[in-house]
N, C-alpha and C. Protein backbone atom coordinates (compact mmCIF):
# COMPACT_ATOMS: atom_id res chain seq x y z
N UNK A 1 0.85 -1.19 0.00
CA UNK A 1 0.00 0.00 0.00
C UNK A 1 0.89 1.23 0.00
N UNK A 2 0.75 2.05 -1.02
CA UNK A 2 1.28 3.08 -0.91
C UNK A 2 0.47 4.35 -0.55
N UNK A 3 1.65 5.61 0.36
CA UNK A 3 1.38 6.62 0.66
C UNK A 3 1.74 7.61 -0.16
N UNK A 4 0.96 8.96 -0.23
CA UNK A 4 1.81 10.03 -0.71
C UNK A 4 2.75 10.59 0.13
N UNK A 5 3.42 11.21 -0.59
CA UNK A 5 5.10 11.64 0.46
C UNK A 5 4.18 12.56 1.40
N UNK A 6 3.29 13.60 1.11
CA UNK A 6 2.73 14.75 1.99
C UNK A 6 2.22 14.01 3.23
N UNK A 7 1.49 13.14 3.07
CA UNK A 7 0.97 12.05 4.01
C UNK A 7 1.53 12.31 5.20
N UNK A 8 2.88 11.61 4.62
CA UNK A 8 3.47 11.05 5.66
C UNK A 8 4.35 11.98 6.40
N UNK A 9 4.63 13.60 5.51
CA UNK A 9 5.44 14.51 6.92
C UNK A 9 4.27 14.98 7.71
N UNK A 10 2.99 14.97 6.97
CA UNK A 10 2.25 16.28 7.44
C UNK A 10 1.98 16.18 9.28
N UNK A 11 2.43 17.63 9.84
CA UNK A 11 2.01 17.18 11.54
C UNK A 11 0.60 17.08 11.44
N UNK A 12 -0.20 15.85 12.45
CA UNK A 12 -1.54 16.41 12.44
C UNK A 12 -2.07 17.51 12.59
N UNK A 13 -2.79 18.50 12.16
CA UNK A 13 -3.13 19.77 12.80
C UNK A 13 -4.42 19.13 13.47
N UNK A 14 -4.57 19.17 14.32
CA UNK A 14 -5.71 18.85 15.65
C UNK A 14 -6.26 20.07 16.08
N UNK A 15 -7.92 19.67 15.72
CA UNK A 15 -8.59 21.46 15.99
C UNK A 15 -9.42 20.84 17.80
N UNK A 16 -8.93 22.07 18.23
CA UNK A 16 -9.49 21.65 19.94
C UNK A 16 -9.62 23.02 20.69
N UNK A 17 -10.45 22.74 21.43
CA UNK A 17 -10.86 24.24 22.29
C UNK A 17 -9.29 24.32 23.16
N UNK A 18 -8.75 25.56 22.88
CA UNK A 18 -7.74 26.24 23.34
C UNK A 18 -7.21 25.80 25.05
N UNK A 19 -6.00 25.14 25.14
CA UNK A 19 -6.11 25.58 26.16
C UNK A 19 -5.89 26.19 27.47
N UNK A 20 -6.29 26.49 28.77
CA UNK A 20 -6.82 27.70 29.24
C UNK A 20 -5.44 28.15 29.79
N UNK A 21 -4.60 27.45 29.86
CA UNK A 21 -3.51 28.27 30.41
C UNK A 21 -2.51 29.09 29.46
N UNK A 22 -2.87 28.79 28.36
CA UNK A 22 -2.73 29.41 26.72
C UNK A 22 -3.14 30.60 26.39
N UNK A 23 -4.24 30.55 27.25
CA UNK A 23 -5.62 31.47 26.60
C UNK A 23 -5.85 32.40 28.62
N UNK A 24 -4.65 33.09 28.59
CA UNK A 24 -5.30 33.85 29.61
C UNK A 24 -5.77 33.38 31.01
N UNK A 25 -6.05 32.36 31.27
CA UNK A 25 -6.61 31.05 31.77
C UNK A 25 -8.44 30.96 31.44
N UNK A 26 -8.65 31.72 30.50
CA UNK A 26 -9.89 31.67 30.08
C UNK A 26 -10.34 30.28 29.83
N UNK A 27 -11.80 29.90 30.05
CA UNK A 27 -12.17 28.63 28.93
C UNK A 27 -12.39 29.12 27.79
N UNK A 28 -11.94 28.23 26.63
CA UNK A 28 -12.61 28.00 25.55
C UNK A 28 -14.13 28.11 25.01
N UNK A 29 -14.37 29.63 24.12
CA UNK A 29 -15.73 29.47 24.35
C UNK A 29 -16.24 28.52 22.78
N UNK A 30 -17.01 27.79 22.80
CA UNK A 30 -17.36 26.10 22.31
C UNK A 30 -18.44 27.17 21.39
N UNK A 31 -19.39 28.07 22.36
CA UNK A 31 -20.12 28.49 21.45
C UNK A 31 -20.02 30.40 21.56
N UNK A 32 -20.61 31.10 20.95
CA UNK A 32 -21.11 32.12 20.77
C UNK A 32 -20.93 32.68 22.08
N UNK A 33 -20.47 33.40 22.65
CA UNK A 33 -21.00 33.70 24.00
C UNK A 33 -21.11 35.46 24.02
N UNK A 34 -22.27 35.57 24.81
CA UNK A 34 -22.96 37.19 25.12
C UNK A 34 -22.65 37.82 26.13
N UNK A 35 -22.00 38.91 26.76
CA UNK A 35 -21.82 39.32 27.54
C UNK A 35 -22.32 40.92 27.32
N UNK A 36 -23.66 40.89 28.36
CA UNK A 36 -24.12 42.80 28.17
C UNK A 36 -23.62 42.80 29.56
N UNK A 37 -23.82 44.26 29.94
CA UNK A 37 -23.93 44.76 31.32
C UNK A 37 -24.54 44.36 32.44
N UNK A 38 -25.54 43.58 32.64
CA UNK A 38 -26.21 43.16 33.28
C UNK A 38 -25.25 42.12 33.96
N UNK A 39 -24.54 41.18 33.16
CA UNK A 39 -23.73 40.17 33.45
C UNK A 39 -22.57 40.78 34.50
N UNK A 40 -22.17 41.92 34.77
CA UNK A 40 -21.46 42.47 35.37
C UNK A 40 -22.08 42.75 36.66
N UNK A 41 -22.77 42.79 36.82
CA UNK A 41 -23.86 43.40 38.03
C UNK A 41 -24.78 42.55 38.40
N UNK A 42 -24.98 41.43 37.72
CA UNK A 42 -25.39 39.92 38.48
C UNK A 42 -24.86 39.31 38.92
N UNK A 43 -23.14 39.54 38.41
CA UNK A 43 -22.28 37.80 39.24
C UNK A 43 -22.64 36.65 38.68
N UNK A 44 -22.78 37.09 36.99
CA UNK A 44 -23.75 35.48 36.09
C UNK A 44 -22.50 34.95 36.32
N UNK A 45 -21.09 34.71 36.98
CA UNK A 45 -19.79 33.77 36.62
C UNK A 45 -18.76 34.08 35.79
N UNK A 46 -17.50 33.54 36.18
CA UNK A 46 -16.46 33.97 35.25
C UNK A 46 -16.60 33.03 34.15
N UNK A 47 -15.92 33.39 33.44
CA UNK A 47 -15.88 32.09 32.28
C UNK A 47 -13.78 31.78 32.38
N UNK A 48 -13.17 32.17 33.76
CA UNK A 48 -11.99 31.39 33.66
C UNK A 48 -11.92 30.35 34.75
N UNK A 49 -10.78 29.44 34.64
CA UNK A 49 -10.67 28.57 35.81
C UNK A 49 -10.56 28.51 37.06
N UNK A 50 -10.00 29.27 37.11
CA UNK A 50 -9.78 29.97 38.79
C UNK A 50 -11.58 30.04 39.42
N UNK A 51 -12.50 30.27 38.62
CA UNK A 51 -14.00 30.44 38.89
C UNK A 51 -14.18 28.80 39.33
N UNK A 52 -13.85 28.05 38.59
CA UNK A 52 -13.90 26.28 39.56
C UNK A 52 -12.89 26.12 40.42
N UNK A 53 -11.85 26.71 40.35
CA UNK A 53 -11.12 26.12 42.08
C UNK A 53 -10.90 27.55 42.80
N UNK A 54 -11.51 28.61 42.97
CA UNK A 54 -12.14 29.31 43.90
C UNK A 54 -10.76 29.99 44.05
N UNK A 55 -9.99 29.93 43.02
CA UNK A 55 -8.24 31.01 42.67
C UNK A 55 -8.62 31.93 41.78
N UNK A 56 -9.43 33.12 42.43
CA UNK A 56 -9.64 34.14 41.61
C UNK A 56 -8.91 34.98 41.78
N UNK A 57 -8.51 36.34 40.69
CA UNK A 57 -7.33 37.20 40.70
C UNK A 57 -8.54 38.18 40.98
N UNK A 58 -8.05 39.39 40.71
CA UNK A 58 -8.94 40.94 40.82
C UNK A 58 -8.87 40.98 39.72
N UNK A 59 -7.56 40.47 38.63
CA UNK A 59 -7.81 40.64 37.33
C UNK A 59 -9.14 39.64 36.36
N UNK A 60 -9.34 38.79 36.92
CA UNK A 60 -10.30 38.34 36.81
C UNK A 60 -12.00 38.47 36.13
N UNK A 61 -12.28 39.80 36.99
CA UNK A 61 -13.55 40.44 37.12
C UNK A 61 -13.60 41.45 36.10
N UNK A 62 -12.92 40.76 34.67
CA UNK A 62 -12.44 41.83 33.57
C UNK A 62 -13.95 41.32 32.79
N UNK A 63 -14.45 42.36 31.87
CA UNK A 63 -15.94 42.44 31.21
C UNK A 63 -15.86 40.85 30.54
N UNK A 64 -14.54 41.01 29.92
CA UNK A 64 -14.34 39.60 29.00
C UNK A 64 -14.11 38.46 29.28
N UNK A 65 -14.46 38.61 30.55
CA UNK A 65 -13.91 37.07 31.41
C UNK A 65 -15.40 36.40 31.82
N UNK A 66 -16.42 37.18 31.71
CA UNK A 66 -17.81 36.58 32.10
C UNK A 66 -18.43 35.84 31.57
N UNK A 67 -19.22 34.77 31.90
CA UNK A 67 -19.71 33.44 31.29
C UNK A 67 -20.72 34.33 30.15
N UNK A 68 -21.42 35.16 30.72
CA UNK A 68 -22.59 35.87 29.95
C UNK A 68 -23.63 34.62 29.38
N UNK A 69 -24.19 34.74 28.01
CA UNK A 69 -25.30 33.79 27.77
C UNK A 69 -24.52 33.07 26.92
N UNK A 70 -24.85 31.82 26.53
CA UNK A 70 -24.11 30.97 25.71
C UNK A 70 -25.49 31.16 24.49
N UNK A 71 -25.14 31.45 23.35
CA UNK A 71 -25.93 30.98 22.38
C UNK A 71 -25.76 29.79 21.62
N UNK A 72 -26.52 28.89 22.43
CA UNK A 72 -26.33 27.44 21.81
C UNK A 72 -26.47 27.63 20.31
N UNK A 73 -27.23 27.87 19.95
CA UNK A 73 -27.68 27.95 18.06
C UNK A 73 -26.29 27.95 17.09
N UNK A 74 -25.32 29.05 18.04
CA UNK A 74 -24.18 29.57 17.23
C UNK A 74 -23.08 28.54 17.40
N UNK A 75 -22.47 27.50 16.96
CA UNK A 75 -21.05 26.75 16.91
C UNK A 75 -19.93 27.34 16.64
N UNK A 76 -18.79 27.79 17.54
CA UNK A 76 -17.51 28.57 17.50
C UNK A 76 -17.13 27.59 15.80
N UNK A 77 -16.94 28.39 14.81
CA UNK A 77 -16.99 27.77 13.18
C UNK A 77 -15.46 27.50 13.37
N UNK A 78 -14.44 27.43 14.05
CA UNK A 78 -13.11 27.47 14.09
C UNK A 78 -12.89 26.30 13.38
N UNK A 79 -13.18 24.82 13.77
CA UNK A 79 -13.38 23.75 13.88
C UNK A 79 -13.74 23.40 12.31
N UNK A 80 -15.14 23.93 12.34
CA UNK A 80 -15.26 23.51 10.95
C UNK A 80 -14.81 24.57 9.58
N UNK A 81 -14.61 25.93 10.00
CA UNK A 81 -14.26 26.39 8.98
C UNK A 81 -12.97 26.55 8.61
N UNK A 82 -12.37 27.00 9.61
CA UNK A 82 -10.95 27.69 9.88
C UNK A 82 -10.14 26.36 9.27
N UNK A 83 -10.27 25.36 10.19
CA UNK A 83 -9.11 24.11 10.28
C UNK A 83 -8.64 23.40 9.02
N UNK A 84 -10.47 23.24 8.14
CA UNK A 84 -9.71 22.57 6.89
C UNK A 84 -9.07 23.88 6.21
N UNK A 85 -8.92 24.64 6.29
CA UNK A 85 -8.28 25.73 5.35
C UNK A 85 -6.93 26.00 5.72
N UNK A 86 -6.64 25.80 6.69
CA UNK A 86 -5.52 25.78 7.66
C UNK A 86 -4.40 24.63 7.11
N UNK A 87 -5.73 23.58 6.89
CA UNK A 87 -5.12 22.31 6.49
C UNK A 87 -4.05 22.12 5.29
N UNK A 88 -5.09 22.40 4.58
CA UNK A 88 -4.74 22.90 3.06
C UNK A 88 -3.22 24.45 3.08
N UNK A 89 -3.31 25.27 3.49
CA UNK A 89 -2.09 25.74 3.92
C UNK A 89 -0.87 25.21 4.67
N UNK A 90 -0.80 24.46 5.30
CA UNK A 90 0.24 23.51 6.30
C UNK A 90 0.51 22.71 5.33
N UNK A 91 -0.36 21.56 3.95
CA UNK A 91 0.16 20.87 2.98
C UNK A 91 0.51 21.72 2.16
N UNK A 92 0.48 22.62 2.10
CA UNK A 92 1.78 23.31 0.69
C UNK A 92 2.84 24.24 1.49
N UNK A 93 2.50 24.26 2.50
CA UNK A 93 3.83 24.84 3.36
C UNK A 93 5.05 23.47 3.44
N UNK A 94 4.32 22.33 3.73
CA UNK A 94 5.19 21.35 3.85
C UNK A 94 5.99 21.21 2.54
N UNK A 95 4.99 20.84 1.74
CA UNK A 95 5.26 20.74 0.19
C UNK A 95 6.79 20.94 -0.18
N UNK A 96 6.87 22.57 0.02
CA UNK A 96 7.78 23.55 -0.38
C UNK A 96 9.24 23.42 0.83
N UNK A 97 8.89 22.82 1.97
CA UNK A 97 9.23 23.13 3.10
C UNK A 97 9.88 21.89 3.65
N UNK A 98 9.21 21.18 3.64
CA UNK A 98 9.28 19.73 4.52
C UNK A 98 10.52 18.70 4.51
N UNK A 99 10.84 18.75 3.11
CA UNK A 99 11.69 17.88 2.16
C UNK A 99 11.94 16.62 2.75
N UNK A 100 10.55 16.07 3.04
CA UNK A 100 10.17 14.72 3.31
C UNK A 100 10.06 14.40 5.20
N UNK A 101 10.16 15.33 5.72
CA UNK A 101 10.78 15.44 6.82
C UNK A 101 8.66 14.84 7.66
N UNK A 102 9.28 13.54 8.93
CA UNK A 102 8.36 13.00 9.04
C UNK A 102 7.85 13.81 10.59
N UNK A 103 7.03 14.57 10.65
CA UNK A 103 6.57 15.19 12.44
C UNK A 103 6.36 14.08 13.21
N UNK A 104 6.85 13.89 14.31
CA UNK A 104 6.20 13.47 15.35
C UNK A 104 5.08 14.25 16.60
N UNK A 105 5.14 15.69 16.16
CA UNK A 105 4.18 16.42 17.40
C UNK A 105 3.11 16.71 16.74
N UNK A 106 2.24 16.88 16.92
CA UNK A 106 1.02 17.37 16.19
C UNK A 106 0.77 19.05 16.57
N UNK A 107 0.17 19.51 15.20
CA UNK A 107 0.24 21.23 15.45
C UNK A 107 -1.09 21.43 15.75
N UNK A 108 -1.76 21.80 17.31
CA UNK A 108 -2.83 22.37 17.87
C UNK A 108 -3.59 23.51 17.28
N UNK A 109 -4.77 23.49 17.16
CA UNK A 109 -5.84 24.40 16.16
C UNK A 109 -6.81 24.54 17.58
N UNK A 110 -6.41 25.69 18.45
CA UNK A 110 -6.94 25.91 19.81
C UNK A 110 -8.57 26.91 19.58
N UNK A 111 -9.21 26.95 19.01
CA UNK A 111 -10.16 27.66 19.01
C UNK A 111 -10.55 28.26 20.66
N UNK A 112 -10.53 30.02 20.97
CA UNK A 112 -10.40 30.56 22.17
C UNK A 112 -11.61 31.30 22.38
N UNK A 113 -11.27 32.88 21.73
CA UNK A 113 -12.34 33.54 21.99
C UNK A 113 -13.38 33.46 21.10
N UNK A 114 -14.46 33.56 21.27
CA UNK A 114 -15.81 34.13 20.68
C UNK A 114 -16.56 34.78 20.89
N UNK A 115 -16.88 36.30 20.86
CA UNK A 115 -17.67 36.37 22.25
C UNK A 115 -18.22 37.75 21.38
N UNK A 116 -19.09 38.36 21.71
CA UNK A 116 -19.73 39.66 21.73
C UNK A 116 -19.88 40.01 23.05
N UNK A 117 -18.95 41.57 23.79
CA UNK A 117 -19.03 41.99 24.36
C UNK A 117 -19.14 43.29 24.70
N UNK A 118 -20.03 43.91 25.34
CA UNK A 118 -20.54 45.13 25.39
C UNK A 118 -19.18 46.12 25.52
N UNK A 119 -19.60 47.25 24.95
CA UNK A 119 -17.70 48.47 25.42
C UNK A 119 -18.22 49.24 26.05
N UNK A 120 -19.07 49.76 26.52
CA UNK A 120 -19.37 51.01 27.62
C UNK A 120 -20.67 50.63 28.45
N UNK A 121 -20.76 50.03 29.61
CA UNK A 121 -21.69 49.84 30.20
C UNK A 121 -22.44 50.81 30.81
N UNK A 122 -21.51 52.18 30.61
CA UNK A 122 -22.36 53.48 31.05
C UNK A 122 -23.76 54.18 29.87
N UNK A 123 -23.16 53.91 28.42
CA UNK A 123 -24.45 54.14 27.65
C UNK A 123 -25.57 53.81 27.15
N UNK A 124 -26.98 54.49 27.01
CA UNK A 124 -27.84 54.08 26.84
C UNK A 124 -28.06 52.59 26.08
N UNK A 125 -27.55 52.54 25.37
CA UNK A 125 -27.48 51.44 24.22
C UNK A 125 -25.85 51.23 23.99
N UNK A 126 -25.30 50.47 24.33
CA UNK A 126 -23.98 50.49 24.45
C UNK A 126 -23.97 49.29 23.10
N UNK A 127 -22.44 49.75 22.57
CA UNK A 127 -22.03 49.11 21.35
C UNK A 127 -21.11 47.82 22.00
N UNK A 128 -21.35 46.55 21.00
CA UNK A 128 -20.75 45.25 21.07
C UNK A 128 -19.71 45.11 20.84
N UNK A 129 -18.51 44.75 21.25
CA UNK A 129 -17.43 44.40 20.05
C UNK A 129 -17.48 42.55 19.69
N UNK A 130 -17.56 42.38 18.78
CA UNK A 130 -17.32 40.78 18.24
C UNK A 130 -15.54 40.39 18.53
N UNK A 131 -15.49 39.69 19.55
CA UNK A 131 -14.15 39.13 19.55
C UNK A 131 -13.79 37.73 19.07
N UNK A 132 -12.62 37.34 18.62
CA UNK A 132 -12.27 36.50 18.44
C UNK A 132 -11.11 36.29 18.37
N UNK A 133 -10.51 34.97 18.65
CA UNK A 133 -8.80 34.29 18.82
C UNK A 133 -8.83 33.15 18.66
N UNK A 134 -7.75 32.46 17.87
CA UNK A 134 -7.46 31.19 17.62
C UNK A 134 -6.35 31.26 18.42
N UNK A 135 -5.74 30.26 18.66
CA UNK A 135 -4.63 30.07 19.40
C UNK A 135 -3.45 28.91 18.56
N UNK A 136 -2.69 28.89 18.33
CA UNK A 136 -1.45 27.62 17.66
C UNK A 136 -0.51 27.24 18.58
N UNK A 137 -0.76 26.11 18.57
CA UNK A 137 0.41 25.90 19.28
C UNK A 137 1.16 24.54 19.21
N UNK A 138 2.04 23.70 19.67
CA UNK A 138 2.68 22.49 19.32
C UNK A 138 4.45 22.41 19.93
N UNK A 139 4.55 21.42 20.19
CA UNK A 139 5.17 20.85 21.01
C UNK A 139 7.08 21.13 20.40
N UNK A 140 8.17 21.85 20.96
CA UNK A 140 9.07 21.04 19.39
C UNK A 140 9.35 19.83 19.20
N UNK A 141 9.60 19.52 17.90
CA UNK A 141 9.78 18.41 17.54
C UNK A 141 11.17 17.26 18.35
N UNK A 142 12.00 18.13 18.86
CA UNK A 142 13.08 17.24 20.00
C UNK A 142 12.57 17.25 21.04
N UNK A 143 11.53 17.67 21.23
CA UNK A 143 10.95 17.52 22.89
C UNK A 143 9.81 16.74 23.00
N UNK A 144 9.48 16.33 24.05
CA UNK A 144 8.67 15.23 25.00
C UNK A 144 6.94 16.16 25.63
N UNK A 145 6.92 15.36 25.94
CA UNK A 145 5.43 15.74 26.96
C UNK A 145 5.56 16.84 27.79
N UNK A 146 6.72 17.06 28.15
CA UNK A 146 6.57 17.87 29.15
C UNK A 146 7.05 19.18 29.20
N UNK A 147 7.59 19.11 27.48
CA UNK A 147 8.67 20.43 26.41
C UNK A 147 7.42 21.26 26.79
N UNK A 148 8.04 22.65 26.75
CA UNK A 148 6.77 24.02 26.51
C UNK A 148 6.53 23.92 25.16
N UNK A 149 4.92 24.64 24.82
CA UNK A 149 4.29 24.94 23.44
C UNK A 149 5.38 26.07 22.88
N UNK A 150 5.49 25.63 21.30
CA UNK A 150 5.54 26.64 21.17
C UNK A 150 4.36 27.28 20.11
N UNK A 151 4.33 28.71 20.63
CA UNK A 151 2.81 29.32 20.75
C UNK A 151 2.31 30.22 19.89
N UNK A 152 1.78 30.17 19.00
CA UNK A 152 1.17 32.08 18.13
C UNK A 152 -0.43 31.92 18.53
N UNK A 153 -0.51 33.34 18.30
CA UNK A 153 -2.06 33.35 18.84
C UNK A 153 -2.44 34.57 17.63
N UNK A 154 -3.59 34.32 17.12
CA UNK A 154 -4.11 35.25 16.09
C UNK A 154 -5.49 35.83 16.79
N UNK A 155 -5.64 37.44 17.31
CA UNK A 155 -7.02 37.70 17.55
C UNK A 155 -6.83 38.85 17.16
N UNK A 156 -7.55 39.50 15.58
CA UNK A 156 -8.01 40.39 14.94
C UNK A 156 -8.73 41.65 15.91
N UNK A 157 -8.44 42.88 15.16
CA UNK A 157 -9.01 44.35 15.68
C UNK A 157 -10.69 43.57 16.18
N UNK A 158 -11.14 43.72 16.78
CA UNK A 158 -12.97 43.81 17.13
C UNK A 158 -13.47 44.76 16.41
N UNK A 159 -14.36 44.72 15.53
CA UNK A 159 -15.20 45.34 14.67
C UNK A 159 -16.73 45.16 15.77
N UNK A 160 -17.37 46.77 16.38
CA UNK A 160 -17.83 47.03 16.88
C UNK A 160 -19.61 47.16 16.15
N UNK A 161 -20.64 46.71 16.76
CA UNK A 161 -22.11 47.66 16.47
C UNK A 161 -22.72 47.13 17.40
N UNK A 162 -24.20 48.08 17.29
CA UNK A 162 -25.01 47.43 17.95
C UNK A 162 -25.98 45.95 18.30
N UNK A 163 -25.93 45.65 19.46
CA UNK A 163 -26.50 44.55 19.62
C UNK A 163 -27.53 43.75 18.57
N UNK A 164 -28.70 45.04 18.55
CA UNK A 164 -29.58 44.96 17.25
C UNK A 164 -29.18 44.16 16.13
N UNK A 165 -28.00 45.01 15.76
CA UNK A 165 -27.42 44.69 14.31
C UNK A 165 -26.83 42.81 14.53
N UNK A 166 -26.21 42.88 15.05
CA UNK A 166 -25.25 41.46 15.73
C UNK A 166 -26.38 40.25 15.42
N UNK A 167 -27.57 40.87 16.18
CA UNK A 167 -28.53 39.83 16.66
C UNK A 167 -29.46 39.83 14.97
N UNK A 168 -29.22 40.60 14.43
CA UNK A 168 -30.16 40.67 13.21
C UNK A 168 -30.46 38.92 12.04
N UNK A 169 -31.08 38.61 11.62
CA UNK A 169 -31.03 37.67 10.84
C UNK A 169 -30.51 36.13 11.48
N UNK A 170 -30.55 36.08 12.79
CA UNK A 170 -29.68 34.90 13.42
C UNK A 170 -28.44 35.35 12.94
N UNK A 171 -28.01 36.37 14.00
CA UNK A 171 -26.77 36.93 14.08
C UNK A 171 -25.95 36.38 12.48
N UNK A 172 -26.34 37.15 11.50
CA UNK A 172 -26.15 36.93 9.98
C UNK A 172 -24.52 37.96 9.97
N UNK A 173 -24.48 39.21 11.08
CA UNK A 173 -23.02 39.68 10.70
C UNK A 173 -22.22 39.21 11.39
N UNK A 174 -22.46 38.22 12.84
CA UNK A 174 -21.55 37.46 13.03
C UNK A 174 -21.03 36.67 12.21
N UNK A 175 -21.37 35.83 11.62
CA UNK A 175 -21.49 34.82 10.64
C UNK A 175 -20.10 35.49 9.38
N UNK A 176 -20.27 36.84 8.85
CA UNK A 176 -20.04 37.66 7.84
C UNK A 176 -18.65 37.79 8.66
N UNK A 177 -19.09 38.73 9.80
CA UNK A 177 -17.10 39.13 10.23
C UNK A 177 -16.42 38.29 11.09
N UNK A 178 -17.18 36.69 11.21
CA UNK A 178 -16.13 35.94 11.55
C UNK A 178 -15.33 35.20 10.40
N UNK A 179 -16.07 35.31 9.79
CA UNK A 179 -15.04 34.69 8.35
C UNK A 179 -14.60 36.03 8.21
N UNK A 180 -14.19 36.60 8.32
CA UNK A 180 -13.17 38.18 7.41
C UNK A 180 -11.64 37.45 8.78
N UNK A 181 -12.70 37.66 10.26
CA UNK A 181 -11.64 37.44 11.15
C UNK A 181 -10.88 36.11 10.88
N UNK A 182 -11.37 35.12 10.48
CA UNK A 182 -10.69 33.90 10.45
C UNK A 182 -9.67 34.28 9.29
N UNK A 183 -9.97 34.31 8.12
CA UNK A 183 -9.25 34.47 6.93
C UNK A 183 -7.90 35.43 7.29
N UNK A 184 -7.76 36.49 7.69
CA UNK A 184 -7.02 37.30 8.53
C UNK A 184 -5.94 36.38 9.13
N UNK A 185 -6.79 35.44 9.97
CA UNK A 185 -5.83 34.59 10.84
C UNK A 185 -5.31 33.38 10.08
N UNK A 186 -6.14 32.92 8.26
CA UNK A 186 -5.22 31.82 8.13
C UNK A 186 -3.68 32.19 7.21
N UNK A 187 -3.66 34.10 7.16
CA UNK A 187 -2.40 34.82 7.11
C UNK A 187 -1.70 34.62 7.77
N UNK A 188 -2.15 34.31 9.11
CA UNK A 188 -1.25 34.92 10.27
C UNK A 188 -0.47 33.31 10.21
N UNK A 189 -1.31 32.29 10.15
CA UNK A 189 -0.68 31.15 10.82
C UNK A 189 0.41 30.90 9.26
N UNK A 190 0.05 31.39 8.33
CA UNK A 190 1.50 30.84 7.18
C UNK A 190 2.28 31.44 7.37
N UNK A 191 2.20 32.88 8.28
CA UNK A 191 3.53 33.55 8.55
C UNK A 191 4.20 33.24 9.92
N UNK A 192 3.74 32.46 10.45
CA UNK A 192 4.01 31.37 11.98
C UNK A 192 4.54 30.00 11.36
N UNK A 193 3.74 29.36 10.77
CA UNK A 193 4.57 28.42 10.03
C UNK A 193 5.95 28.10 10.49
N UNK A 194 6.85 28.68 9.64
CA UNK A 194 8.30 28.49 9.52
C UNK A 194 8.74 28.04 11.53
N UNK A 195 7.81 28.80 11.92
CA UNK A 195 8.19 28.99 13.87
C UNK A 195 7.92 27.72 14.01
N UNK A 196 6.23 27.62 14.16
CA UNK A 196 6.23 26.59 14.35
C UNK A 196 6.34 24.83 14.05
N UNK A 197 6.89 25.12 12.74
CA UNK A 197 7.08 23.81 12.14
C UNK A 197 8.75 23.47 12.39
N UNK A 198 9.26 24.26 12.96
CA UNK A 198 10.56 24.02 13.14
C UNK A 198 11.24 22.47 13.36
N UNK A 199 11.93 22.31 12.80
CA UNK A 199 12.58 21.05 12.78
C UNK A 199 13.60 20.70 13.93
């Protein structure tokens, strides 16, 4: 049975919710997540770890750290959109790059932030920003289990509006400027590449 040569260098790229000690010590948000003002002034929960083993900082109690609402409907698209495209970039990076050379670590596809979060909790109608971050990361290739990542993280300017707008059409401009944000980031990761594919 034969393989193609790409086959056999390519590292797996493995798409997985980010993780938290990567990411700020944030969790991974899986879906959509909402954070208005209200969430600040209820105590709806952090959304980092320290919120399950009761090691909270002061930095902590930051707007972007709150569980807020999860919109089940919405699936963080990292996974399915981002990764095969990612994919397809890492096989012609190798291509050009690899010169047969076989990985043993696999390169992490950390999907992090997602979130719409309010920017001024003092105004009437306060504007959203749409955030988002992928995270990369992977092991080097002479090191073991217990080697540090090495790490790039891609999270684009936040393109700001109102809630209204966000929520319009089953949130139809989320949908719109998370693909602008992803695409952005599958720049970022061919210019990480060379880092992290290091031999």
């Amino acid at each position: 049975m034969t393989s193609s040569c790409a086959a056999s260098v390519m590292p797996d790229p493995v798409s997985v919710p980010a993780l938290a000690d990567l990411n700020k010590n944030r969790i991974a948000d899986n879906k959509l997540r909402e954070v208005t003002p209200t969430h600040a002034t209820t105590g709806m929960g952090l959304a980092v770890l320290g919120a399950l083993t009761g090691n909270i900082n002061s930095g902590d109690f930051d707007k972007e750290n709150y569980k807020g609402n999860t919109i089940d409907a919405l699936t963080n698209p990292t996974d399915a959109w981002f990764t095969p495209k990612a994919k397809q970039n890492i096989s012609q990076w190798l291509e050009a790059n690899a010169n047969g050379y076989a990985y043993k670590q696999p390169l992490y596809i950390g999907h992090a932030t997602w979130a719409l979060v309010y920017n001024d909790a003092t105004a009437a109608t306060p504007s959203y920003q749409l955030k988002y971050k992928v995270i990369f990361y992977k092991r080097p290739e002479s090191g073991n289990m217990f080697s540090a990542f090495t790490v790039a993280e891609c999270s684009p300017t936040p393109v700001e509006a109102k809630l209204s707008d966000w929520r319009m059409d089953n949130y139809a401009r989320v949908t719109t400027e998370t693909e602008k944000y992803m695409n952005s980031c599958l720049l970022e990761l061919n210019n990480q590449l060379p880092r992290l594919l290091k031999k």
